[in-house]
PDB file of N, CA and C in Angstrom:
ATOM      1  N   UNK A   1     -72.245   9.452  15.934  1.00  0.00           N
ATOM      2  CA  UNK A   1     -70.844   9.474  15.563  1.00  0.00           C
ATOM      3  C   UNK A   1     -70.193   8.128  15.860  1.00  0.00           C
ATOM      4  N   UNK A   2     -70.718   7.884  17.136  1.00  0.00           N
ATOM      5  CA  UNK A   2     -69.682   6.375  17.529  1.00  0.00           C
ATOM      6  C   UNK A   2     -70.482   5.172  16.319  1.00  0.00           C
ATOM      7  N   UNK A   3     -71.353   5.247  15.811  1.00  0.00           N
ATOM      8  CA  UNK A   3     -72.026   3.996  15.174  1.00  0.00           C
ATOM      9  C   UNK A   3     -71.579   4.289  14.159  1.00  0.00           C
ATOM     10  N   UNK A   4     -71.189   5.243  13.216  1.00  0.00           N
ATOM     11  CA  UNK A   4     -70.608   5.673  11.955  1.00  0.00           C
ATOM     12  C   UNK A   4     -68.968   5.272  11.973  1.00  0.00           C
ATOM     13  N   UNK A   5     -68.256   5.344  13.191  1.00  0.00           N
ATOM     14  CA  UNK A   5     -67.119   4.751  13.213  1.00  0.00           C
ATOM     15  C   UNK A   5     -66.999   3.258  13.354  1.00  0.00           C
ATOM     16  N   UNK A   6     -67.858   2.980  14.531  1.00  0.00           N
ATOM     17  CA  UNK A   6     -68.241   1.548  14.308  1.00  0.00           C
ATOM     18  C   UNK A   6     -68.501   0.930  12.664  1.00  0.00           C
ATOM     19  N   UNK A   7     -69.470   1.694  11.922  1.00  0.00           N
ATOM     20  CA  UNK A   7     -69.515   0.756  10.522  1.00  0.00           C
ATOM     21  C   UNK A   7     -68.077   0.640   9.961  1.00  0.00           C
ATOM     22  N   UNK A   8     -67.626   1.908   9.704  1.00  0.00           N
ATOM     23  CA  UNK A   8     -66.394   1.661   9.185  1.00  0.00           C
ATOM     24  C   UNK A   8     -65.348   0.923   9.521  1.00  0.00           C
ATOM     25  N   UNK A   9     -65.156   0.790  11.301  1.00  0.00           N
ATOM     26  CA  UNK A   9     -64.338  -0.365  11.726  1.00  0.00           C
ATOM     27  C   UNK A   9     -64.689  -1.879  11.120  1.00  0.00           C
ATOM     28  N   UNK A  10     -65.736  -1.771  11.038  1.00  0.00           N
ATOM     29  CA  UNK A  10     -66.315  -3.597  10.615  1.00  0.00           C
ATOM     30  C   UNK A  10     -66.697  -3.714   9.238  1.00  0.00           C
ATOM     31  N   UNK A  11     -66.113  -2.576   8.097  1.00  0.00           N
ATOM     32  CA  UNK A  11     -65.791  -2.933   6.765  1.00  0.00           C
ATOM     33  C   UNK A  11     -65.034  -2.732   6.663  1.00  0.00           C
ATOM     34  N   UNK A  12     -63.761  -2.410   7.107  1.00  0.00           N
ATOM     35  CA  UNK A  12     -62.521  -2.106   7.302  1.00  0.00           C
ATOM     36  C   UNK A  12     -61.735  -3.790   7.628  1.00  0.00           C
ATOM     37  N   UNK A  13     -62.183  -4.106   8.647  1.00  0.00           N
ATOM     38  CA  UNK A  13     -61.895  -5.362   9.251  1.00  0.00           C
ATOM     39  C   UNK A  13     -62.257  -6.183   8.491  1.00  0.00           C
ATOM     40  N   UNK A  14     -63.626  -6.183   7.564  1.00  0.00           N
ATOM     41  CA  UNK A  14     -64.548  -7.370   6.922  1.00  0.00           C
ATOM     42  C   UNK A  14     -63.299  -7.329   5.042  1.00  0.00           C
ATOM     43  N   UNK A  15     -63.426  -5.968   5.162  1.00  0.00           N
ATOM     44  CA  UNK A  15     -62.944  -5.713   3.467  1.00  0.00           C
ATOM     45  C   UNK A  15     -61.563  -6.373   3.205  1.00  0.00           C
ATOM     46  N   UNK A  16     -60.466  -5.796   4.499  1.00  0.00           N
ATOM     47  CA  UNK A  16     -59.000  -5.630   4.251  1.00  0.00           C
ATOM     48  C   UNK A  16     -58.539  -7.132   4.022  1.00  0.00           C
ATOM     49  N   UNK A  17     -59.326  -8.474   4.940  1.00  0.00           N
ATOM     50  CA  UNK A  17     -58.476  -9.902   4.788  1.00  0.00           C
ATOM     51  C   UNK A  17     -59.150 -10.191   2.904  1.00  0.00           C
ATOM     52  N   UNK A  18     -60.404 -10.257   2.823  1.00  0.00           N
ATOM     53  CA  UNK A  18     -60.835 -10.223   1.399  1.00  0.00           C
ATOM     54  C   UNK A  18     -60.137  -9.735   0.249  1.00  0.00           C
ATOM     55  N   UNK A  19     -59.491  -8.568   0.333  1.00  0.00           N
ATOM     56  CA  UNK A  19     -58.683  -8.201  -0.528  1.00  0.00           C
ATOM     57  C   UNK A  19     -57.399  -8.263  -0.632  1.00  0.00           C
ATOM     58  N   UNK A  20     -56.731  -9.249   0.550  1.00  0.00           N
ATOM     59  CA  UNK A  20     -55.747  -9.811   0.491  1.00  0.00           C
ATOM     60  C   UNK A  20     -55.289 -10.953   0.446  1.00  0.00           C
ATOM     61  N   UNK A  21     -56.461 -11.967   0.788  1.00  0.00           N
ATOM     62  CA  UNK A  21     -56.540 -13.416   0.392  1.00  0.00           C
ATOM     63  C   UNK A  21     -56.820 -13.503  -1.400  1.00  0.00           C
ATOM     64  N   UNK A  22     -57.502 -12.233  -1.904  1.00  0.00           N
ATOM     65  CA  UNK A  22     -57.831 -11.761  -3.423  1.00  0.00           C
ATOM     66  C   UNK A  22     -56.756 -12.228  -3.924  1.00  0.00           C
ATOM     67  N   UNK A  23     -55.605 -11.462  -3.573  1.00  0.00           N
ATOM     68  CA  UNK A  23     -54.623 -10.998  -4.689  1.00  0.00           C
ATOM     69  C   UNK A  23     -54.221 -12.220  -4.724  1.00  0.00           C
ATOM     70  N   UNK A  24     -53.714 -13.272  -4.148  1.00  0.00           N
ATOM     71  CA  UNK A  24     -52.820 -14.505  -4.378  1.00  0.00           C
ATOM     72  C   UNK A  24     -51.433 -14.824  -4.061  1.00  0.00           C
ATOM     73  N   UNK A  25     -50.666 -15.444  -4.070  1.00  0.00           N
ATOM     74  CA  UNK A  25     -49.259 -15.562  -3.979  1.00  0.00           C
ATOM     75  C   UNK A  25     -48.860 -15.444  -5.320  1.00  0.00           C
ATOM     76  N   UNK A  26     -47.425 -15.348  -5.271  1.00  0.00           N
ATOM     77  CA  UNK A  26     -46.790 -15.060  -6.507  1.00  0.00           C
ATOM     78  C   UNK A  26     -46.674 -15.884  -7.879  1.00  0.00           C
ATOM     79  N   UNK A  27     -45.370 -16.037  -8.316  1.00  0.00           N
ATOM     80  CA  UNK A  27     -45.945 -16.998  -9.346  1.00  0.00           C
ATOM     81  C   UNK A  27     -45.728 -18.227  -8.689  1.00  0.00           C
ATOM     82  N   UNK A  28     -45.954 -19.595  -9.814  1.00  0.00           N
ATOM     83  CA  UNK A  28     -45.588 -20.826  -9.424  1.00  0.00           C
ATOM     84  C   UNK A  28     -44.469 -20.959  -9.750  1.00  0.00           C
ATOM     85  N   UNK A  29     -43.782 -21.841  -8.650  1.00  0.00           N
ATOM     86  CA  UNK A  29     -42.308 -22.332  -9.239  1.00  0.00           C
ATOM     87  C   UNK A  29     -41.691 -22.332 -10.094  1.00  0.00           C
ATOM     88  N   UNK A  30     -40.709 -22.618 -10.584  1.00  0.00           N
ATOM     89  CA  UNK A  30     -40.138 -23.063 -11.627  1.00  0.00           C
ATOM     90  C   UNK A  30     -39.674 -24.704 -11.802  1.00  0.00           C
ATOM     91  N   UNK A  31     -40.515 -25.207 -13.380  1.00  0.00           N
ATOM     92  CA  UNK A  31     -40.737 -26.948 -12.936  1.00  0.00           C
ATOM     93  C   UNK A  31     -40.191 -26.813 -14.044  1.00  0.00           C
ATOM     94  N   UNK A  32     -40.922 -28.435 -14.945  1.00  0.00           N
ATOM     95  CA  UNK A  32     -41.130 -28.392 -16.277  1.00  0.00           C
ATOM     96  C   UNK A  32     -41.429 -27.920 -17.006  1.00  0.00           C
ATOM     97  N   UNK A  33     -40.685 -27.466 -18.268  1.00  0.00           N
ATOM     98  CA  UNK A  33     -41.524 -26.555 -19.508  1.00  0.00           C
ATOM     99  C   UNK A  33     -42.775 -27.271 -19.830  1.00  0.00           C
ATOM    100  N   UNK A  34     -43.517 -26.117 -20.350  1.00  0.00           N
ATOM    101  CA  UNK A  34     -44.762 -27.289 -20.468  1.00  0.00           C
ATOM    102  C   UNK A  34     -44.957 -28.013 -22.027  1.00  0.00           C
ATOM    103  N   UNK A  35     -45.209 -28.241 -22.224  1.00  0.00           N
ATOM    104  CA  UNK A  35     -45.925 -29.540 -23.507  1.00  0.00           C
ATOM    105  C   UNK A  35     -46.128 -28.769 -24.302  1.00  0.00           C
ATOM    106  N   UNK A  36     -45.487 -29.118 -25.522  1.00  0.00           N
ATOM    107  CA  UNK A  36     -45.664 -28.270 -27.377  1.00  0.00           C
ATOM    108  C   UNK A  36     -47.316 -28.657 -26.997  1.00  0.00           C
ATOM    109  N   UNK A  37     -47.816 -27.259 -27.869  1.00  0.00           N
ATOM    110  CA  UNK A  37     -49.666 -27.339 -28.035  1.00  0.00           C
ATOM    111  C   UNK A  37     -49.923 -28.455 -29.043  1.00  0.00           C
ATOM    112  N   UNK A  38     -51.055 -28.896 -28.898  1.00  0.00           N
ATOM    113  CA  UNK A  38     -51.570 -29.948 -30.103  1.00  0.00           C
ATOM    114  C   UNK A  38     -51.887 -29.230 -30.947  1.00  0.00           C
ATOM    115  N   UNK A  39     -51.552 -29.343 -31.874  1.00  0.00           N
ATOM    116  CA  UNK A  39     -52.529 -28.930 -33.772  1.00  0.00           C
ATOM    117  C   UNK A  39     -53.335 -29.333 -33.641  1.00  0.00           C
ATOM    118  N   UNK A  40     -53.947 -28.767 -34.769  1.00  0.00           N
ATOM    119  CA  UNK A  40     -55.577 -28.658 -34.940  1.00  0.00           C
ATOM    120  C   UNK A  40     -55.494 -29.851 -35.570  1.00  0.00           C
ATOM    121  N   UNK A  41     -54.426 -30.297 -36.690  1.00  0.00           N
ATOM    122  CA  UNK A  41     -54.202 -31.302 -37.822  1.00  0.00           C
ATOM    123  C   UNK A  41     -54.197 -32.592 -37.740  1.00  0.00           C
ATOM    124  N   UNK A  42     -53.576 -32.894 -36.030  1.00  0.00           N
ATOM    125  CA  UNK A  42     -53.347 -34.013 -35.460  1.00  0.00           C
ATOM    126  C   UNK A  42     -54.122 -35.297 -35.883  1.00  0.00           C
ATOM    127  N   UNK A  43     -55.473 -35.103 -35.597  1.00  0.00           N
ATOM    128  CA  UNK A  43     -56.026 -36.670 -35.542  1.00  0.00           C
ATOM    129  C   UNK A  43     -57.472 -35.904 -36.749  1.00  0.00           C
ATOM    130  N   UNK A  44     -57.197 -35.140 -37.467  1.00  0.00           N
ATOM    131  CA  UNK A  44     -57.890 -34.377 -38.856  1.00  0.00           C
ATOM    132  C   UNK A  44     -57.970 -35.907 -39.795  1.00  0.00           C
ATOM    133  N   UNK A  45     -57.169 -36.259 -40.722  1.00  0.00           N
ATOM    134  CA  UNK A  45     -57.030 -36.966 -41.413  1.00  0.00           C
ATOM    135  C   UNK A  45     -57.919 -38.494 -41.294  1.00  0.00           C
ATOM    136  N   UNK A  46     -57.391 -38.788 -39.863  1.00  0.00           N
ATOM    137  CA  UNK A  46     -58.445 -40.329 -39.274  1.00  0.00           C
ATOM    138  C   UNK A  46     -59.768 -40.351 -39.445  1.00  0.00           C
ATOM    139  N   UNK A  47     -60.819 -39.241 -38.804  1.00  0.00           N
ATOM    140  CA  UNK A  47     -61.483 -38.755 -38.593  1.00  0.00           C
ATOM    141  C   UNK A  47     -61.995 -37.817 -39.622  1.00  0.00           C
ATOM    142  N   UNK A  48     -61.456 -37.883 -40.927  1.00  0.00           N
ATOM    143  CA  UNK A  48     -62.602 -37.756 -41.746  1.00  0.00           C
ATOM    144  C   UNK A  48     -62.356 -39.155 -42.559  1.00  0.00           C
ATOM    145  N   UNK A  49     -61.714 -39.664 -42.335  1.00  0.00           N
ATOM    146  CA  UNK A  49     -61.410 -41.267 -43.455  1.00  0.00           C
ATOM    147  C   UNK A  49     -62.373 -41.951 -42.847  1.00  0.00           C
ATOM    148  N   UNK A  50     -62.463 -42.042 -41.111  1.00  0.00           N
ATOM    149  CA  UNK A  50     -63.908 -42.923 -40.165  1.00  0.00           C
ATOM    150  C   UNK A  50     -65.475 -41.878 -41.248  1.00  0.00           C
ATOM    151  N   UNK A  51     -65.312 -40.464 -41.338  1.00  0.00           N
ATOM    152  CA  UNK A  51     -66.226 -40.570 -41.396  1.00  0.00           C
ATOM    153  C   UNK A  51     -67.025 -40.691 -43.116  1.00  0.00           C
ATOM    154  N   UNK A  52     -65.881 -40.999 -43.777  1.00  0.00           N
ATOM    155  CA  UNK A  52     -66.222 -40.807 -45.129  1.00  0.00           C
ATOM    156  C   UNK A  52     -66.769 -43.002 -45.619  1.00  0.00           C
ATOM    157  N   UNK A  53     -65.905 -43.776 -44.590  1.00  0.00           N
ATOM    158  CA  UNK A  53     -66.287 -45.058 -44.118  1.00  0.00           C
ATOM    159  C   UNK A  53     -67.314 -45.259 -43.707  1.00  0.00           C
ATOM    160  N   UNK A  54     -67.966 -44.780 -42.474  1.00  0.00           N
ATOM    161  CA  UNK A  54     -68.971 -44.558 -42.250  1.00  0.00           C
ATOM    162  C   UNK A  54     -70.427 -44.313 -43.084  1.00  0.00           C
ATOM    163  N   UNK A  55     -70.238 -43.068 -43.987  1.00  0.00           N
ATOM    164  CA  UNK A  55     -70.949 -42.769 -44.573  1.00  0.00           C
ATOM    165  C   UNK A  55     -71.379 -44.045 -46.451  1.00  0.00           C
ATOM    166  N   UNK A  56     -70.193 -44.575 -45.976  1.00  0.00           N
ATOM    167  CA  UNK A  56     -70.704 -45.141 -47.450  1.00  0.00           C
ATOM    168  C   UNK A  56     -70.838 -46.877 -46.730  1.00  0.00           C
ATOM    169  N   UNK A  57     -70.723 -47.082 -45.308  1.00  0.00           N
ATOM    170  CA  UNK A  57     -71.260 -48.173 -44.701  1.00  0.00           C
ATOM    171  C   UNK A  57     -72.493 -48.170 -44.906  1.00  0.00           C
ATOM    172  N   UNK A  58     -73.236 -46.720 -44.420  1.00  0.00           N
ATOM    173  CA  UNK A  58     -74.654 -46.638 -44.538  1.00  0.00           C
ATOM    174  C   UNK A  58     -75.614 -46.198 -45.586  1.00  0.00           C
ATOM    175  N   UNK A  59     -74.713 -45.769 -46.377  1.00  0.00           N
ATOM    176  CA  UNK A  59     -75.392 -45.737 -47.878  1.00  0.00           C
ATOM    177  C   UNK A  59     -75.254 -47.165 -48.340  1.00  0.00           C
ATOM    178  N   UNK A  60     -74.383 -48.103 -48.360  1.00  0.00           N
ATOM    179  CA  UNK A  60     -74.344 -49.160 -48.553  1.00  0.00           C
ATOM    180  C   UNK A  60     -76.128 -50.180 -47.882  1.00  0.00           C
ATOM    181  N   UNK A  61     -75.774 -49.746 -46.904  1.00  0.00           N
ATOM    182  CA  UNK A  61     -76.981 -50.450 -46.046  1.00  0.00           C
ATOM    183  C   UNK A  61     -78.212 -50.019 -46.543  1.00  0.00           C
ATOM    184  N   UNK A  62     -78.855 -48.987 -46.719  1.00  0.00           N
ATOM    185  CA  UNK A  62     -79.632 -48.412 -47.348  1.00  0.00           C
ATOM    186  C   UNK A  62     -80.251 -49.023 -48.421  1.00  0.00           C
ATOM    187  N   UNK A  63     -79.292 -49.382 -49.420  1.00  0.00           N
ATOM    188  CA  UNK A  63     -79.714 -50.120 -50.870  1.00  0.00           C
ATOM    189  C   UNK A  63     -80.125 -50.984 -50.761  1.00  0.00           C
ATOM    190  N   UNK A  64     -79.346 -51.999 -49.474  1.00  0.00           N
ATOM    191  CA  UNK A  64     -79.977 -53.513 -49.640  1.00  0.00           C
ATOM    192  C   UNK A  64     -81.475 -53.592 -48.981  1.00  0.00           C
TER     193      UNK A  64
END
């Protein structure tokens, strides 16, 4: 009987700080709003013009 109370004292003790360091503090402050999201569209346009450049650099190269 006493060793059966014993376990439970020392998962009791082991469990209770674990599941309260778990949960966390509340929210964060209140700061800056945060930053409009980037589009997908943003840097789309550059990045197929590099790669359509690209591609006819090395088709270019190819021939000679």
């Amino acid at each position: 009987m006493k060793v059966e109370r014993l376990t439970y004292l020392i998962v009791l003790l082991v469990h209770l700080p674990i599941k309260t360091l778990a949960q966390g503090s509340g929210p964060p402050p209140p700061g800056l709003p945060d930053p409009p999201p980037a589009t997908i569209e943003q840097g789309t346009a550059i990045l197929f013009t590099a790669g359509i450049v690209f591609g006819l650099l090395v088709m270019i190269k190819k021939k000679s």
